[in-house]
Each structure stands twice: as C-alpha cells, then as structure tokens.
C-alpha atoms as a PDB file:
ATOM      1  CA  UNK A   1       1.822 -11.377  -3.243  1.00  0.00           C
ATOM      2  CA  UNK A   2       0.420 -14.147  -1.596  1.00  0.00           C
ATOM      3  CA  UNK A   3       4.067 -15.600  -0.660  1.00  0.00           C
ATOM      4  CA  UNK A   4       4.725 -11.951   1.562  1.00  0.00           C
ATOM      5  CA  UNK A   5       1.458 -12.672   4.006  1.00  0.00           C
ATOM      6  CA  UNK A   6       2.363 -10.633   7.022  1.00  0.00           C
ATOM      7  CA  UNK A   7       5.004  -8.351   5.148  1.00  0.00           C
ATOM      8  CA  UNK A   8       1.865  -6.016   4.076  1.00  0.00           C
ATOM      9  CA  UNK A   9      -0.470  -3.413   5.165  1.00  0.00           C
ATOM     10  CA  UNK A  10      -4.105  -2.442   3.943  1.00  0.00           C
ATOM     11  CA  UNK A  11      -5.874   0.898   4.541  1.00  0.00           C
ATOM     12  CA  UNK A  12      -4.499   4.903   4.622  1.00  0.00           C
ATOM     13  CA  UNK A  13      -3.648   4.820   7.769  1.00  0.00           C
ATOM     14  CA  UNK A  14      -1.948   1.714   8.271  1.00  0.00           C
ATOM     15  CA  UNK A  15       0.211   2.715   4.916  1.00  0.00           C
ATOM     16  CA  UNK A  16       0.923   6.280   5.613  1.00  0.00           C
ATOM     17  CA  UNK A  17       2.848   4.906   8.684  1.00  0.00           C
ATOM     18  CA  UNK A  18       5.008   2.449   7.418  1.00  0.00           C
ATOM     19  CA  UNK A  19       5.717   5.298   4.677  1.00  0.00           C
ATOM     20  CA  UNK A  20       6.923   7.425   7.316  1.00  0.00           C
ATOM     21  CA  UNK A  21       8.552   4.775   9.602  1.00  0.00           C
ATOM     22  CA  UNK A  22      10.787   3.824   5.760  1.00  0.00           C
ATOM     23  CA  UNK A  23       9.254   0.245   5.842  1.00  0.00           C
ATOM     24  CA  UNK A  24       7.467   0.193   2.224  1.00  0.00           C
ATOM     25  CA  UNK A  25       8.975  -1.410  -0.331  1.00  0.00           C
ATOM     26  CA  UNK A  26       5.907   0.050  -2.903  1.00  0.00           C
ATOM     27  CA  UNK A  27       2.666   1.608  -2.625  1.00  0.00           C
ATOM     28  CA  UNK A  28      -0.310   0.529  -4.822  1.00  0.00           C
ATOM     29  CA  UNK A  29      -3.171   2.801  -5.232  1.00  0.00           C
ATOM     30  CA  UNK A  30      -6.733   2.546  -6.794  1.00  0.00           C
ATOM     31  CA  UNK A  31      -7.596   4.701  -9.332  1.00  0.00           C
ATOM     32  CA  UNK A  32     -11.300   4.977  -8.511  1.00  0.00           C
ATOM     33  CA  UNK A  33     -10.422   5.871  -4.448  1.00  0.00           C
ATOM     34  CA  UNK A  34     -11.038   9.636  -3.820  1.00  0.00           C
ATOM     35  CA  UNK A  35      -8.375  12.108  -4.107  1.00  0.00           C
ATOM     36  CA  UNK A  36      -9.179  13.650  -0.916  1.00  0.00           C
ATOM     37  CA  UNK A  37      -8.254   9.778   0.985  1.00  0.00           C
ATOM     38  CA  UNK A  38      -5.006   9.347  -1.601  1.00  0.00           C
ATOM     39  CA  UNK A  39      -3.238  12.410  -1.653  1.00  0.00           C
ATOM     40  CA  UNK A  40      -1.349  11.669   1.337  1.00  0.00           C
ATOM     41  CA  UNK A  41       0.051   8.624   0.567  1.00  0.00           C
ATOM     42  CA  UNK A  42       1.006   9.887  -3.019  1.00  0.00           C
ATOM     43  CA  UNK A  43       3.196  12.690  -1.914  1.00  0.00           C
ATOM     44  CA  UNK A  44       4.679  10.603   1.569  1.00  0.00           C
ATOM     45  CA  UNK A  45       5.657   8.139  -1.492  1.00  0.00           C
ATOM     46  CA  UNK A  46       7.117  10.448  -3.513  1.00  0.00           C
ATOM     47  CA  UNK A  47       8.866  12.178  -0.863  1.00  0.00           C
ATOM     48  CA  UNK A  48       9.924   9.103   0.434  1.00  0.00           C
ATOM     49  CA  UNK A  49      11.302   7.763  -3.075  1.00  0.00           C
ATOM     50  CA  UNK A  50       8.853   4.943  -3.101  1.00  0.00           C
ATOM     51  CA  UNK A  51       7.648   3.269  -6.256  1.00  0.00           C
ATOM     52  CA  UNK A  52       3.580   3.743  -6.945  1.00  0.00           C
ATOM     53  CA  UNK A  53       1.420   0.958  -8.482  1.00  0.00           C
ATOM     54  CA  UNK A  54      -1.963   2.081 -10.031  1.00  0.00           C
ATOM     55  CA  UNK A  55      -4.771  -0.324  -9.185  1.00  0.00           C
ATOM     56  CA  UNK A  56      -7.809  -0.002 -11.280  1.00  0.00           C
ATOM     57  CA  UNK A  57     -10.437  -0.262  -8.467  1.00  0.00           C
ATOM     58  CA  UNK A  58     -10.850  -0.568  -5.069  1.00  0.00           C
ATOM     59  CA  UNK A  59     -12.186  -3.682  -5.387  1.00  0.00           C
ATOM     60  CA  UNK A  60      -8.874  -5.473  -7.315  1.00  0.00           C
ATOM     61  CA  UNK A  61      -6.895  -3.927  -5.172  1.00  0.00           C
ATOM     62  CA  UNK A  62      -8.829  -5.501  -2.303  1.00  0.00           C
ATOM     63  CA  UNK A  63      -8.700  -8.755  -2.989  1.00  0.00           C
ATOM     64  CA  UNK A  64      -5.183  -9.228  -4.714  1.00  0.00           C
ATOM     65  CA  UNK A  65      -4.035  -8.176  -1.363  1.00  0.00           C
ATOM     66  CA  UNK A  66      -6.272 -11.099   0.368  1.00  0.00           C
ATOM     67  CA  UNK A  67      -9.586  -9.016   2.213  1.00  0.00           C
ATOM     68  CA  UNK A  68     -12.814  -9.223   0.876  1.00  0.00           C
ATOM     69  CA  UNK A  69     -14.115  -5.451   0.573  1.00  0.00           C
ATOM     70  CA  UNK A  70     -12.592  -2.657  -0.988  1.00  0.00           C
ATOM     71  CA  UNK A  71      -9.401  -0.578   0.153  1.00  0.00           C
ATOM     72  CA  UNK A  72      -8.052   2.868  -1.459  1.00  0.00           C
ATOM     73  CA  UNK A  73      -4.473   1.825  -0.978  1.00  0.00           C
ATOM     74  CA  UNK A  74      -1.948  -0.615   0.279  1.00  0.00           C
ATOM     75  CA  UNK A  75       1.584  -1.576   0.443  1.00  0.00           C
ATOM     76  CA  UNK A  76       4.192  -3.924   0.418  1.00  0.00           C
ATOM     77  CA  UNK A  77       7.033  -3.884   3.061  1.00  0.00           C
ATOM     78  CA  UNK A  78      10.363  -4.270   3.018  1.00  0.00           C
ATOM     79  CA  UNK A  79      11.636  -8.210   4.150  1.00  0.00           C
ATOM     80  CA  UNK A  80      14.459  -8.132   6.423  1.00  0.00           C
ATOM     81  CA  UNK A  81      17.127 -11.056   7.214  1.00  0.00           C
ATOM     82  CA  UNK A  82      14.973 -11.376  10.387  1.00  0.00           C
ATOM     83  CA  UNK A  83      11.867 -11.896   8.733  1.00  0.00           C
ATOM     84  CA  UNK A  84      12.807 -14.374   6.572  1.00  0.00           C
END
C-alpha cells in the first residue's frame, strides 16, 4: 500500500464519498468497528460492486494504511493515467 500514498482515504466519511463519487478501487473494513459506523459503507460497496477486505482491528487497519490511531474503515482508489 505504501507505493499508492495519496491514492487513499481513511475514515467513514471520507470513504462513503469516494464510494458514491465511483473512485474506490476496494474497501477494507475492521472487524472489531461497530456495526452502527460500518453499515454504510458495506451496503454503498455492495451496491456499488466494490470488493470488501476484512481487517481484524481497528488498530491494523490503522497503521497498514500509514496513521497512528485506529480507523473503522478505509479504501483504496482507483489510479488514473493522470495520476500516474
């Protein structure tokens, strides 16, 4: 992951947009994040046809996406000709 810094986005929010704006390539999710906080981005993903990783904890998911605390979900993003 660490070669696609800048073709990412960390938090709920930040991933339930690029889900809806067709810019996420996958989806990972931590298993230990509440329902309540994931449900959202499971079903944009599934509407959207998006593939779903399963992160153990908050914590992994965290840091193998480069931040130091926690985060419920993230996701990659599609790389263009432009951003390359």
């Amino acid at each position: 992951m660490s070669n696609l810094i800048g073709h990412k986005v960390i938090g709920t929010k930040q991933t339930l947009r690029a889900l809806k704006s067709g810019e996420v390539k996958a989806v990972y999710i931590a298993r230990d994040a509440e329902e309540r906080i994931v449900s959202d981005v499971q079903k944009a993903a599934k509407e959207s046809n998006v593939q779903m990783v399963f992160v153990p904890t908050m914590e992994e998911l965290g840091k193998a996406f480069g931040i130091e605390v926690g985060a419920a979900t993230a996701a990659l993003l599609k790389v263009t000709d432009e951003d390359l």
